[in-house]
N, C-alpha and C. Protein backbone atom coordinates (compact mmCIF):
# COMPACT_ATOMS: atom_id res chain seq x y z
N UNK A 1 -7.81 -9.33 8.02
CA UNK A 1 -7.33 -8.14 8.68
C UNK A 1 -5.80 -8.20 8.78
N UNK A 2 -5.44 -7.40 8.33
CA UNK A 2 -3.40 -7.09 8.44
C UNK A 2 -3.38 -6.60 9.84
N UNK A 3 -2.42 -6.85 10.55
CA UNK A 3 -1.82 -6.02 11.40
C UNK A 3 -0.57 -6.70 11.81
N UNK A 4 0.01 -5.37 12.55
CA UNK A 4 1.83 -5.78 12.42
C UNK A 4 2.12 -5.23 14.01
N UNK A 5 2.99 -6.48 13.85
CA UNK A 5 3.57 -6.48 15.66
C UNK A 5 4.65 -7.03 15.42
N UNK A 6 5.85 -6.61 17.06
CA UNK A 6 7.18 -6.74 16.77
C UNK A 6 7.35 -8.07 17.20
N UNK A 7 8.76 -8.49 16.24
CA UNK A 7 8.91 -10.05 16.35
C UNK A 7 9.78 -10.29 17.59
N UNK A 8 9.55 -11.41 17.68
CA UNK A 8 9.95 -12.28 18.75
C UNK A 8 11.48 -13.15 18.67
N UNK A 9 12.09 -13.31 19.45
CA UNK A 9 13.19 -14.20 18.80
C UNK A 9 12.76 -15.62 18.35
N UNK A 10 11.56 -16.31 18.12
CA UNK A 10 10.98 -17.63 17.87
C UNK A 10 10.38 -17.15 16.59
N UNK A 11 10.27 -15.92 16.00
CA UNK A 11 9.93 -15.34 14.65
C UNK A 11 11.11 -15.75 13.73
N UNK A 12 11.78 -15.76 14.37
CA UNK A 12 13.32 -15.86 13.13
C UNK A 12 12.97 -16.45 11.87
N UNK A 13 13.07 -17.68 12.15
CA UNK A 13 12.73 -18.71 11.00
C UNK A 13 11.83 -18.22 9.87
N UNK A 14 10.50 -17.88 10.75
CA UNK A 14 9.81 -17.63 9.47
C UNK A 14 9.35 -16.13 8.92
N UNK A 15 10.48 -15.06 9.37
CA UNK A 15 11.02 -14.00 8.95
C UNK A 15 12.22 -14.46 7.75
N UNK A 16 13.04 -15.76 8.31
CA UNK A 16 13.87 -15.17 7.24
C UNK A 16 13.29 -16.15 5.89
N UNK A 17 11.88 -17.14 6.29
CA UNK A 17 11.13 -17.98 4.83
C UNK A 17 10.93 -16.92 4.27
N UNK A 18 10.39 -15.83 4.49
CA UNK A 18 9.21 -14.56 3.38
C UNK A 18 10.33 -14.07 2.90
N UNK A 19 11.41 -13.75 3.46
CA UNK A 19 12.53 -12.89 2.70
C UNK A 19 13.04 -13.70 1.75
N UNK A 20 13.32 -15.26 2.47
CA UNK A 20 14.15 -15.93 0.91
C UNK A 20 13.24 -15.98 -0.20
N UNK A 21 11.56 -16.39 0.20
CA UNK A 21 10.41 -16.75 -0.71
C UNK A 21 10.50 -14.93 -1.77
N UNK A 22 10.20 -13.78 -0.77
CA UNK A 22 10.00 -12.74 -1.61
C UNK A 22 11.28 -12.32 -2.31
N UNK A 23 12.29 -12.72 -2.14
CA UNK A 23 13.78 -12.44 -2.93
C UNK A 23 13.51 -13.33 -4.46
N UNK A 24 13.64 -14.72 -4.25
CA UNK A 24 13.30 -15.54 -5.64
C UNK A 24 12.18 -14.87 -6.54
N UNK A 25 11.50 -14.55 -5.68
CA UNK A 25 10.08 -14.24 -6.79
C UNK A 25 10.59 -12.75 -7.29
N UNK A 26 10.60 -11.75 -6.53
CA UNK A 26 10.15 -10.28 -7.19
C UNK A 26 11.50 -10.15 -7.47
N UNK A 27 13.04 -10.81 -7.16
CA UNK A 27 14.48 -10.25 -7.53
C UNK A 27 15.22 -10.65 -9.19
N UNK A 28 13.71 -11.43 -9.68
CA UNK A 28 14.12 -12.29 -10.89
C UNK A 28 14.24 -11.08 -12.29
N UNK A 29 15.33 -11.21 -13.14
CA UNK A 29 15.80 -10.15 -13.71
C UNK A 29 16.30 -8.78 -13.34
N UNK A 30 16.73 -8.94 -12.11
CA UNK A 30 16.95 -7.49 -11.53
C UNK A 30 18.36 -8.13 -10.92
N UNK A 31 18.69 -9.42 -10.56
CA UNK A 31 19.91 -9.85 -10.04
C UNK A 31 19.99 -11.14 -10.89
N UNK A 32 21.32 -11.90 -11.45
CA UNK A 32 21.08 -13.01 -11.33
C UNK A 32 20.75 -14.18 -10.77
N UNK A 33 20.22 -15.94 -11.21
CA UNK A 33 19.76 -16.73 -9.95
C UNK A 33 20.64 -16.79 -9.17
N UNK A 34 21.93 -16.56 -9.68
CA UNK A 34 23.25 -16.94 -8.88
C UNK A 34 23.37 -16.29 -7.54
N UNK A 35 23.09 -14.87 -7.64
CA UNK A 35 22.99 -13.98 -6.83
C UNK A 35 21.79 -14.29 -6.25
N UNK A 36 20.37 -14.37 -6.38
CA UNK A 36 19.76 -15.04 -5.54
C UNK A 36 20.01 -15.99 -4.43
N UNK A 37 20.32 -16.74 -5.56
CA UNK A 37 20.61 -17.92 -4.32
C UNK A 37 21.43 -17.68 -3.18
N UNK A 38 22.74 -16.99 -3.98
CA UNK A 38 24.25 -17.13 -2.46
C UNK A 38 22.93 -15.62 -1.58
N UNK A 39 22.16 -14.96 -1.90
CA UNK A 39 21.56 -13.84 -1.00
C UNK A 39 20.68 -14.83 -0.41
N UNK A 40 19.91 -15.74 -0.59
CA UNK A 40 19.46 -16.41 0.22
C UNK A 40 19.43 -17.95 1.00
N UNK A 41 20.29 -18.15 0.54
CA UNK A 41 21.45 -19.50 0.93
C UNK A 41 21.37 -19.69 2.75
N UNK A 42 20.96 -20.18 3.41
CA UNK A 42 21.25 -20.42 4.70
C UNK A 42 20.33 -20.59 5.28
N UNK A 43 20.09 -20.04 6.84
CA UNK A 43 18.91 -20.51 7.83
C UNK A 43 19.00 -19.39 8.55
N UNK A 44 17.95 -19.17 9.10
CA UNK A 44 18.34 -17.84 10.27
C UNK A 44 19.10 -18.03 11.28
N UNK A 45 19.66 -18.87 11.67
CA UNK A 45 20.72 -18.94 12.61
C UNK A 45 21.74 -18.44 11.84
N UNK A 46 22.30 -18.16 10.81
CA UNK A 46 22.97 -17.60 10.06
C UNK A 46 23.35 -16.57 10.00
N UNK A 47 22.73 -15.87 11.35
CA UNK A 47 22.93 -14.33 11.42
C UNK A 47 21.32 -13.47 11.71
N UNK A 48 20.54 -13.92 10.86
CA UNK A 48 19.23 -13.16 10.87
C UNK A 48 18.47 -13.32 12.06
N UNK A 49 18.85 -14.43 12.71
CA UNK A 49 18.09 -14.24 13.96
C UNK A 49 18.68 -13.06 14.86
N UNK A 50 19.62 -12.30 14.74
CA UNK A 50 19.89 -11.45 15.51
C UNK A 50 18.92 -10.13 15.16
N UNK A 51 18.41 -10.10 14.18
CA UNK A 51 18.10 -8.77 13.50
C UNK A 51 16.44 -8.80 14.48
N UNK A 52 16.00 -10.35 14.93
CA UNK A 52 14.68 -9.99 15.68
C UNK A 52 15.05 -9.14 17.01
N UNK A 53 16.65 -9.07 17.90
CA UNK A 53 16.67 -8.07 18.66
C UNK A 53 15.83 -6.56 18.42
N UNK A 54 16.48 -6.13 17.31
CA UNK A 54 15.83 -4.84 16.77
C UNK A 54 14.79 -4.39 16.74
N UNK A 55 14.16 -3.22 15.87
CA UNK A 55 12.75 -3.09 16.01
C UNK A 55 12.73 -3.64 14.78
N UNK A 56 12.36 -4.90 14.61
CA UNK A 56 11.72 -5.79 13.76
C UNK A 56 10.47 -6.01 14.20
N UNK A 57 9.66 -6.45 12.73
CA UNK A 57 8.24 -6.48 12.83
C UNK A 57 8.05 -7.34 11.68
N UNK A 58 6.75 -7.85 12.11
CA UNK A 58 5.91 -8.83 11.47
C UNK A 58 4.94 -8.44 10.60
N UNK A 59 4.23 -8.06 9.60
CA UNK A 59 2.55 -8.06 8.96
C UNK A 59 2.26 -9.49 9.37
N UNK A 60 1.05 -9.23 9.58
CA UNK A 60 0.27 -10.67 9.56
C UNK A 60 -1.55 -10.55 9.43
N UNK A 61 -1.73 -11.50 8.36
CA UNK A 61 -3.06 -11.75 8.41
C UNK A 61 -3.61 -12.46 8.58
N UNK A 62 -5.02 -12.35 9.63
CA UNK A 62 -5.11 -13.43 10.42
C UNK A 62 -4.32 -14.30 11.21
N UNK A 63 -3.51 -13.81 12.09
CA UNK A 63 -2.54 -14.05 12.54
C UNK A 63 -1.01 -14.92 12.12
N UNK A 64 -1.07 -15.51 10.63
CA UNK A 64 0.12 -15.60 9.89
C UNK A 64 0.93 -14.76 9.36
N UNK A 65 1.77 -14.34 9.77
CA UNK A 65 2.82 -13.71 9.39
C UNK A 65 2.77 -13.93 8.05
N UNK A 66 2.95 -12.50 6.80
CA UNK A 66 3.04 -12.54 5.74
C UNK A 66 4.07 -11.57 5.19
N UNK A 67 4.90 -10.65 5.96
CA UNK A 67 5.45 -9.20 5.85
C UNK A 67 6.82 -9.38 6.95
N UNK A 68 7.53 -8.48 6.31
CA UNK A 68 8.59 -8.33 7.44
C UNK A 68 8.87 -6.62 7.49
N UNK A 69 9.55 -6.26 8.08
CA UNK A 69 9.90 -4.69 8.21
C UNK A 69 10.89 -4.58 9.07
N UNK A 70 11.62 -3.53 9.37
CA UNK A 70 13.15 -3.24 10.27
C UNK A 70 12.81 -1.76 10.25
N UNK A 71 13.48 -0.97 11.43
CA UNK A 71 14.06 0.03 11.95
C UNK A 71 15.09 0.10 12.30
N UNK A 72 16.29 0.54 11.96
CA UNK A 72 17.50 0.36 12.34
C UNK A 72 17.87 1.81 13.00
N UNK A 73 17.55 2.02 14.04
CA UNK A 73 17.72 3.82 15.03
C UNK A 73 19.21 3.99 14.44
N UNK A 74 19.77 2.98 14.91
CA UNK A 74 21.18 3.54 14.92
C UNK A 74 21.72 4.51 13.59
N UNK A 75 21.16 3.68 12.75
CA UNK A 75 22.06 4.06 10.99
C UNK A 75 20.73 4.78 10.16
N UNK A 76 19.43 5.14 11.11
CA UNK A 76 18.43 5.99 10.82
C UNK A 76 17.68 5.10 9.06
N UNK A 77 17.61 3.71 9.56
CA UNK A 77 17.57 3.20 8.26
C UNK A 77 16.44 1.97 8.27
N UNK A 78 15.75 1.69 7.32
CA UNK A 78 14.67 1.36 6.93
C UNK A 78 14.69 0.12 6.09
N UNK A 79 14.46 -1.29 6.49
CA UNK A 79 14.68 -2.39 5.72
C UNK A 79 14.20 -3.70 6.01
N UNK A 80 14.55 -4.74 5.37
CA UNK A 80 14.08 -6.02 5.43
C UNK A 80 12.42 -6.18 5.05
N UNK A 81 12.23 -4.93 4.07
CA UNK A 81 10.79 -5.17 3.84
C UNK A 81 10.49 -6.29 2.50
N UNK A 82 9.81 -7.42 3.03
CA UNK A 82 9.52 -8.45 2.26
C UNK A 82 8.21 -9.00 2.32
N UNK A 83 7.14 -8.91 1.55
CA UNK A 83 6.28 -9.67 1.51
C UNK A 83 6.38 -10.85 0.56
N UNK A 84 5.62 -12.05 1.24
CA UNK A 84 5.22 -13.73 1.05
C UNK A 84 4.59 -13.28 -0.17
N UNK A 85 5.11 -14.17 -1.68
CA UNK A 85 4.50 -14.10 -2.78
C UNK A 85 3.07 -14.02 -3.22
N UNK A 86 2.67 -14.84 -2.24
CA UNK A 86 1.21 -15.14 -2.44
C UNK A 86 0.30 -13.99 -1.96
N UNK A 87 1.29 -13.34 -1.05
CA UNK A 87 0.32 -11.59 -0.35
C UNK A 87 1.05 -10.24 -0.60
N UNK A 88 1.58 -10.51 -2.40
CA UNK A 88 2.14 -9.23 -2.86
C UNK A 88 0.62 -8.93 -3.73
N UNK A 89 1.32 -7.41 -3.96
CA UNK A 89 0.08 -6.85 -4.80
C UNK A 89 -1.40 -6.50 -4.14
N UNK A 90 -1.17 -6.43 -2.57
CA UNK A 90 -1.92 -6.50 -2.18
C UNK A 90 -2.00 -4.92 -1.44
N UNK A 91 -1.00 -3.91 -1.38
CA UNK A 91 -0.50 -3.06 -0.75
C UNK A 91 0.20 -3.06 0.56
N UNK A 92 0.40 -4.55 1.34
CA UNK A 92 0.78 -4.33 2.00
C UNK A 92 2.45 -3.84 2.64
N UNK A 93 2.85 -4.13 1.38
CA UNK A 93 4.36 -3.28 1.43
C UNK A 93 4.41 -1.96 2.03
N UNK A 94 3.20 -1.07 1.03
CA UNK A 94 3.71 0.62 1.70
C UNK A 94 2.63 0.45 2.97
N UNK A 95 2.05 -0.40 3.53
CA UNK A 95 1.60 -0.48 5.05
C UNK A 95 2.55 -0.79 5.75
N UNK A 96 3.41 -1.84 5.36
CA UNK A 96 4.71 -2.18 6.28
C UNK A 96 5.62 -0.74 5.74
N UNK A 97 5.44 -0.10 4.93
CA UNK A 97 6.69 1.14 5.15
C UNK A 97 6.22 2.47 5.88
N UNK A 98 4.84 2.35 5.89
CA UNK A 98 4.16 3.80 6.71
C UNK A 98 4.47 3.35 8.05
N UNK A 99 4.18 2.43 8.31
CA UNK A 99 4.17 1.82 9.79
C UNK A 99 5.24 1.84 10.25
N UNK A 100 6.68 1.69 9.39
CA UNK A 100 7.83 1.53 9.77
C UNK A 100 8.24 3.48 9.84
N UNK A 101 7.61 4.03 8.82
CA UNK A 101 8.35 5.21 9.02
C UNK A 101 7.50 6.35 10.25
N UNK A 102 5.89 6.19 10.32
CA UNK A 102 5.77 6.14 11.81
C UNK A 102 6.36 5.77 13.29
N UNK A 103 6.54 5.35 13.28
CA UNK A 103 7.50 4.45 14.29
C UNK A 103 8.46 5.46 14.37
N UNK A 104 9.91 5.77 13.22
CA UNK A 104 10.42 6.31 12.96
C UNK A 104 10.67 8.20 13.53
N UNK A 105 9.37 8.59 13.50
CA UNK A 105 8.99 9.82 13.77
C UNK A 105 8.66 9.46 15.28
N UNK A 106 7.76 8.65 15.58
CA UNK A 106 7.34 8.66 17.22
C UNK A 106 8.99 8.34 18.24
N UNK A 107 9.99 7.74 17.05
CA UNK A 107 11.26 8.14 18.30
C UNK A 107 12.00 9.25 17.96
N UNK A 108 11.64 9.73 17.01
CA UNK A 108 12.47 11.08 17.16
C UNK A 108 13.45 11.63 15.66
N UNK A 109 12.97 10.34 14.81
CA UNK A 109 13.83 10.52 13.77
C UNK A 109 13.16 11.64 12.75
N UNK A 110 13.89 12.44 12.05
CA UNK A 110 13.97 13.33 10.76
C UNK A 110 13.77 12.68 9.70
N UNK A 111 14.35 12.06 9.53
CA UNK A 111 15.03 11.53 7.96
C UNK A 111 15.16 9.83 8.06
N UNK A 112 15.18 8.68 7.17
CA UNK A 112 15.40 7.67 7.01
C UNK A 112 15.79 7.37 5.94
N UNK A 113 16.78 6.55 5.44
CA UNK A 113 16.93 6.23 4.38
C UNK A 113 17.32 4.73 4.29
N UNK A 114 17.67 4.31 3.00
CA UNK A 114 17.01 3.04 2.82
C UNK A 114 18.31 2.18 1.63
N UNK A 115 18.77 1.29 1.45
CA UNK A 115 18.94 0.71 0.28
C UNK A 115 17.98 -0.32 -0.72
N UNK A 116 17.66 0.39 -1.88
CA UNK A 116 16.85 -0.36 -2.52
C UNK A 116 16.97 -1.12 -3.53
N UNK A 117 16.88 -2.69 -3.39
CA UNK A 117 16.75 -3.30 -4.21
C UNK A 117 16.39 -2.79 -5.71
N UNK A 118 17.43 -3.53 -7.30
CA UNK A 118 17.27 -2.53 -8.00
C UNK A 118 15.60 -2.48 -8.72
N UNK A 119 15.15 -4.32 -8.22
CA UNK A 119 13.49 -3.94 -8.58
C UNK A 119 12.33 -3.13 -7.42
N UNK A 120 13.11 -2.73 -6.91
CA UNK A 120 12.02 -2.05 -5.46
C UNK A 120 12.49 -0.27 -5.56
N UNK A 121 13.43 0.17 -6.15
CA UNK A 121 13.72 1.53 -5.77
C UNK A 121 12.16 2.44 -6.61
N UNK A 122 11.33 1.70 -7.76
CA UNK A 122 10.38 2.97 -8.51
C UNK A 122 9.19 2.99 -7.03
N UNK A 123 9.03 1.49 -6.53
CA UNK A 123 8.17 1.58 -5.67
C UNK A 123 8.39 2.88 -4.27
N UNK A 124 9.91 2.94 -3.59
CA UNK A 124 9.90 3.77 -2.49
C UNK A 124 9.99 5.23 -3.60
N UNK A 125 10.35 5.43 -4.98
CA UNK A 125 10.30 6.66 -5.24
C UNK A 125 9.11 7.02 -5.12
N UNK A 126 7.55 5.86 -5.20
CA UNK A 126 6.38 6.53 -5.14
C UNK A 126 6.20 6.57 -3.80
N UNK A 127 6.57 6.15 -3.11
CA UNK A 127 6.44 6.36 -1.52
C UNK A 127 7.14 7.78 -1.05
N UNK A 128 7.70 8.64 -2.16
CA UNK A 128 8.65 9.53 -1.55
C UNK A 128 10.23 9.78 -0.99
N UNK A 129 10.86 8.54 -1.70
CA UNK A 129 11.91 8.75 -1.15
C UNK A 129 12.57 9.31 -2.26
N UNK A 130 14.29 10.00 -2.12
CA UNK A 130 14.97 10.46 -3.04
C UNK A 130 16.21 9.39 -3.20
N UNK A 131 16.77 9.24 -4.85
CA UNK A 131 17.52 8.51 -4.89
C UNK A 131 17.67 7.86 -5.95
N UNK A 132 18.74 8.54 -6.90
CA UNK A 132 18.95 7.67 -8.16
C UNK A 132 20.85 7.26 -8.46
N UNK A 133 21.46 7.31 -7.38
CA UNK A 133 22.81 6.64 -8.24
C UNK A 133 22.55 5.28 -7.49
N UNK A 134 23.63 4.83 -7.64
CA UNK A 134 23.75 3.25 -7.35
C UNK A 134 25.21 2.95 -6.67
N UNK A 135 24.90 1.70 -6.06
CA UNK A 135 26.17 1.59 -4.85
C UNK A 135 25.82 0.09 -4.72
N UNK A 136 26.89 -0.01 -3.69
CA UNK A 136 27.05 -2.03 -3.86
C UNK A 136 26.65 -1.86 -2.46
N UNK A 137 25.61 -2.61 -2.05
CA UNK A 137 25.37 -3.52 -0.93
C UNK A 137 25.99 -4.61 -0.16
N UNK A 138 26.63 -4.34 0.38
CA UNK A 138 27.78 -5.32 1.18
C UNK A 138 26.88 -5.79 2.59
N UNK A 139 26.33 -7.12 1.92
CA UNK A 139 25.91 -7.96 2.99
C UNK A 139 26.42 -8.67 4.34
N UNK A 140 26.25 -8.99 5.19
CA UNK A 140 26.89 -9.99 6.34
C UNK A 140 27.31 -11.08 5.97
N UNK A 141 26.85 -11.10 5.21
CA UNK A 141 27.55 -12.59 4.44
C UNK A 141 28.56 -12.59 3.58
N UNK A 142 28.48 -11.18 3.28
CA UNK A 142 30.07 -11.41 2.06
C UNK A 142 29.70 -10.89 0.83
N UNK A 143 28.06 -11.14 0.31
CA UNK A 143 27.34 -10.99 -1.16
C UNK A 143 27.45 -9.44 -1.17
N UNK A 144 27.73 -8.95 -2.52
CA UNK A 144 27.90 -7.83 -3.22
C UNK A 144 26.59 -7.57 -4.16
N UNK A 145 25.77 -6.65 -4.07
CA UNK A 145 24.30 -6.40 -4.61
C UNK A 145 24.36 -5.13 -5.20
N UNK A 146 24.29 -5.03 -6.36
CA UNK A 146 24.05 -2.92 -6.58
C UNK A 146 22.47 -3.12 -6.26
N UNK A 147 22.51 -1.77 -5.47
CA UNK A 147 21.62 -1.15 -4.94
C UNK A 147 21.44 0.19 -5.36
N UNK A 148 19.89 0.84 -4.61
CA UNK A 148 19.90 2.64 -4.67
C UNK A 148 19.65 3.02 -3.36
N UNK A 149 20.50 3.59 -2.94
CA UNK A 149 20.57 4.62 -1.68
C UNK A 149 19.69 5.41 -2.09
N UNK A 150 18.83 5.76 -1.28
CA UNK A 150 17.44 6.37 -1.13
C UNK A 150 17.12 6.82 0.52
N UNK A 151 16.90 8.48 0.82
CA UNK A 151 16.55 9.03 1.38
C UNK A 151 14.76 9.37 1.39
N UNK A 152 14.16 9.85 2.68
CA UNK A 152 13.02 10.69 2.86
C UNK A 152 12.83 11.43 4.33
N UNK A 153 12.81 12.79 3.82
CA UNK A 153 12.31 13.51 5.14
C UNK A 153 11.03 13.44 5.93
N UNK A 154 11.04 12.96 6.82
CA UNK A 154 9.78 12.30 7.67
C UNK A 154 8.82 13.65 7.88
C-alpha cells in the first residue's frame, strides 16, 4: 500500500538518499556523470534538511519511504519529485504529483509550475503541464542544469 505523509525534520537523510539514488539512475544521458555527481555530492545537512520545513512529503510503502515531493506556496512551485530506483515504473511519480497538485488547490493555488529535469519534462507534459524552451537551473549549491520551465492550470 503507498501512502504519503509530510516529512519530518529526522526524514532529511533519507529524503535526500532517493533523490541522490533517483538522480544517478533516471539523469544518465540527459546530464553528464560529472554533473551528476557535483548535483548530488553532499549530505542533507548541506542545505536539504531545510526543505523538510516546507510542505515536503514522503511516498511510502509499507511504511518505507520510497518517494519524495515539495510544495513551494511561495514561488507556486512543484518539486523534489524523486522516486527510489527499485520503486520506479511503478506509477508512483504521477501519485506523488496528483497529491502534490491537490494539496496545491486545497490552499488556494491556480496554477503551479515546475522545472523539469531534461529526462522528466515528456512525463509532466503527459501529466498536463505546458512547456517547451529551456533555461538553466541555478541550484543552492552553485550547479548550473538546463532545465524546462513548465506550467499547469489546476
Amino acid at each position: 500500500m503507498f501512502e504519503i505523509r509530510r516529512s519530518t525534520p529526522s526524514d532529511a537523510q533519507v529524503a535526500f538518499d532517493i533523490r541522490r539514488l533517483a538522480i544517478r539512475h533516471q539523469c544518465i544521458g540527459a546530464y553528464s556523470e560529472q554533473q551528476m555527481l557535483d548535483w548530488t555530492k553532499g549530505s542533507a545537512e548541506d542545505g536539504y534538511d531545510t526543505l523538510m520545513d516546507k510542505h515536503f512529503y514522503l511516498g511510502c510503502v509499507e511504511c518505507e519511504p520510497v518517494a519524495t515531493g515539495m510544495l513551494d506556496l511561495e514561488h507556486r512551485e512543484i518539486g523534489a519529485i524523486f522516486i527510489r530506483p527499485d520503486f520506479m515504473q511503478r506509477g508512483l511519480g504521477k501519485r506523488v504529483l496528483c497529491f502534490l497538485e491537490d494539496r496545491a488547490r486545497d490552499l488556494g493555488l491556480t496554477e503551479v509550475c515546475l522545472d523539469a529535469t531534461l529526462n522528466a519534462a515528456d512525463f509532466y507534459r503527459r501529466c498536463g503541464y505546458i512547456g517547451e524552451g529551456s533555461a538553466i537551473y541555478q541550484s543552492p549549491s552553485g550547479l548550473q542544469l538546463a532545465c524546462v520551465p513548465m506550467a499547469k492550470i489546476l
